[in-house]
Protein backbone atom coordinates (compact mmCIF):
# COMPACT_ATOMS: atom_id res chain seq x y z
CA UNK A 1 0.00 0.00 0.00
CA UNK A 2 1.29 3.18 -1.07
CA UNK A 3 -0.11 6.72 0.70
CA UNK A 4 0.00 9.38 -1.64
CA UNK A 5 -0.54 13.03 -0.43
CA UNK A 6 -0.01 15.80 -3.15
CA UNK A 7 -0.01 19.67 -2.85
CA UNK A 8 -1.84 21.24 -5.68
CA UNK A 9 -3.74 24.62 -6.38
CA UNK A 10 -7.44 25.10 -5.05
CA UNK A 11 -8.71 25.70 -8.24
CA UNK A 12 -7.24 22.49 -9.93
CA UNK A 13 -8.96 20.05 -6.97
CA UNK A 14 -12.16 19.86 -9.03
CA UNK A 15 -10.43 18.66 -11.96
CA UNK A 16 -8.32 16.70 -9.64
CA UNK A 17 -11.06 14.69 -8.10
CA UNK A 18 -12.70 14.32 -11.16
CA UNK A 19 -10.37 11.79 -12.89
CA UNK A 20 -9.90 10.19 -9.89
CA UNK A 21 -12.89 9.59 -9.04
CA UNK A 22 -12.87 7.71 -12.23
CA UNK A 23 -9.85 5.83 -11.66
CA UNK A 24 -10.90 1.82 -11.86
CA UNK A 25 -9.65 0.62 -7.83
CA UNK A 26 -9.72 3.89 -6.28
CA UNK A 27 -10.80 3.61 -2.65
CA UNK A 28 -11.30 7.47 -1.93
CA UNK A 29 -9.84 10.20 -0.67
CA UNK A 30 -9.40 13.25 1.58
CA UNK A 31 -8.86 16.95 0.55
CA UNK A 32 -8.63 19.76 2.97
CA UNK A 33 -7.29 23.33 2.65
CA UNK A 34 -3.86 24.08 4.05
CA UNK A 35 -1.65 27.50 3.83
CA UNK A 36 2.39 26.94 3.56
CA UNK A 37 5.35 28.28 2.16
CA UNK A 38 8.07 27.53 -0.35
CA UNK A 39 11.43 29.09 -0.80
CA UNK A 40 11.79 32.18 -3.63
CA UNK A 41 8.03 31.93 -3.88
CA UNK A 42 6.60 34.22 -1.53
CA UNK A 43 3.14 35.92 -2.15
CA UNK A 44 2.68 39.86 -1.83
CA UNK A 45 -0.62 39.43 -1.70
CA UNK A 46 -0.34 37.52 1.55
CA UNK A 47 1.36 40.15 3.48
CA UNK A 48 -1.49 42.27 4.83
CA UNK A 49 -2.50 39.54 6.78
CA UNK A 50 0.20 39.74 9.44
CA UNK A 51 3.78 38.06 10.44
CA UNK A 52 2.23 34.60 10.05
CA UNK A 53 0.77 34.80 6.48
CA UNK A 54 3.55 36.81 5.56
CA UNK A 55 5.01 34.41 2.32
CA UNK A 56 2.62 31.70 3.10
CA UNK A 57 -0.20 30.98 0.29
CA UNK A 58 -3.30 28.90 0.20
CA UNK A 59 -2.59 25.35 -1.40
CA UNK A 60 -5.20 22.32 -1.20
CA UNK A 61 -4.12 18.72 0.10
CA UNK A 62 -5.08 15.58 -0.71
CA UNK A 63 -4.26 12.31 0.94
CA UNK A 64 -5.04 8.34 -0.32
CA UNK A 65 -3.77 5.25 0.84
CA UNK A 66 -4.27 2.75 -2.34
CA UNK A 67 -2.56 -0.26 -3.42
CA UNK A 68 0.38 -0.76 -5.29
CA UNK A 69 -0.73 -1.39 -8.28
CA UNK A 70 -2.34 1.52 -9.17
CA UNK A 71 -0.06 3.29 -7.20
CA UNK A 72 2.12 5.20 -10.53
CA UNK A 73 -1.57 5.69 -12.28
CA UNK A 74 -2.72 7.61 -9.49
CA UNK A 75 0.38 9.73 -9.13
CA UNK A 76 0.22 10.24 -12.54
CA UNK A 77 -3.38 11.43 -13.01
CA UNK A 78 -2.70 14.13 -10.46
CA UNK A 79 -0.07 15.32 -12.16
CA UNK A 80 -1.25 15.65 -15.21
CA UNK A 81 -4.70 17.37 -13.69
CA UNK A 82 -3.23 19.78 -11.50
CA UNK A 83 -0.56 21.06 -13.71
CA UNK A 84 -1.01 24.62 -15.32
CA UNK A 85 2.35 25.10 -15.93
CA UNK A 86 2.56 28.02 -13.26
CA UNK A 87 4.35 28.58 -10.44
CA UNK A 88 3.32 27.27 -7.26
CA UNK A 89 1.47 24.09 -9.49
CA UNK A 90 2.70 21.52 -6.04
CA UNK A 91 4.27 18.68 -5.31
CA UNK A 92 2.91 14.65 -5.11
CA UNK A 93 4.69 12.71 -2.23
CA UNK A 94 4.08 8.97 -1.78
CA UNK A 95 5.72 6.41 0.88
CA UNK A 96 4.71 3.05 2.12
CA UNK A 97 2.09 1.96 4.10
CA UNK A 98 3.23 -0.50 6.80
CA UNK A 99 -0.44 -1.52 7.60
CA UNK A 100 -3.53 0.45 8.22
CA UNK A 101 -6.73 -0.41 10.37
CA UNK A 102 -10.56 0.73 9.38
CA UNK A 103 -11.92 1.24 12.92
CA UNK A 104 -15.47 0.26 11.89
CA UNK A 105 -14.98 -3.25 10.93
CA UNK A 106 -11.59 -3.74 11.89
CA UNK A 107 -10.42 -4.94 9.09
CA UNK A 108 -6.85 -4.48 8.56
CA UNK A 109 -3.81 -3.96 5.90
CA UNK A 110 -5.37 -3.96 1.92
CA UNK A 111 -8.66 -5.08 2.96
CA UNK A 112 -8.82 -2.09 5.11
CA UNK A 113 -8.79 0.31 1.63
């Protein structure tokens, strides 16, 4: 199991979601909005909010676990959705999963997805 959490602009989740959504195996996802800050990128626009938003910007994350196999397919649909070829278009991390438990059922590793 792979968990895949990628950085992307708020107006690309929509088109983001979208494709996978349609994504054959997909078990689901989470999106939330976050604010953050990357170096030589900082945001004029953010300044008048005080010390704390000063370079930050407003980015949306989203966050999977699925399995390995579609793994590269996800990663890759992201990609390709949330680029616009502008600064500030995010990043897509993944790492392994050691195990994961749904606290419903508890059901655990892959048939926990």
């Amino acid at each position: 199991m792979k968990q895949i959490t990628a950085i992307v602009q708020p107006a690309r989740l929509y088109s983001v979601l979208t494709a996978l959504r349609d994504l054959p195996g997909m078990p689901g996802l989470t999106a939330s909005d976050v604010r953050g800050f990357a170096r030589g990128h900082a945001d004029p626009k953010s300044q008048s909010h005080g010390i704390d938003a000063v370079d930050s910007f407003e980015m949306t994350k989203i966050e999977c676990v699925v399995p390995d196999e579609i793994s590269a397919t996800v990663i890759e649909t992201i990609a390709r959705e949330a680029h616009t070829g502008n600064p500030r278009d995010g990043k897509i991390f993944m790492s392994d999963v050691q195990d994961m438990v749904e606290i419903r059922t508890g059901l655990r590793g892959e048939e926990a997805i």
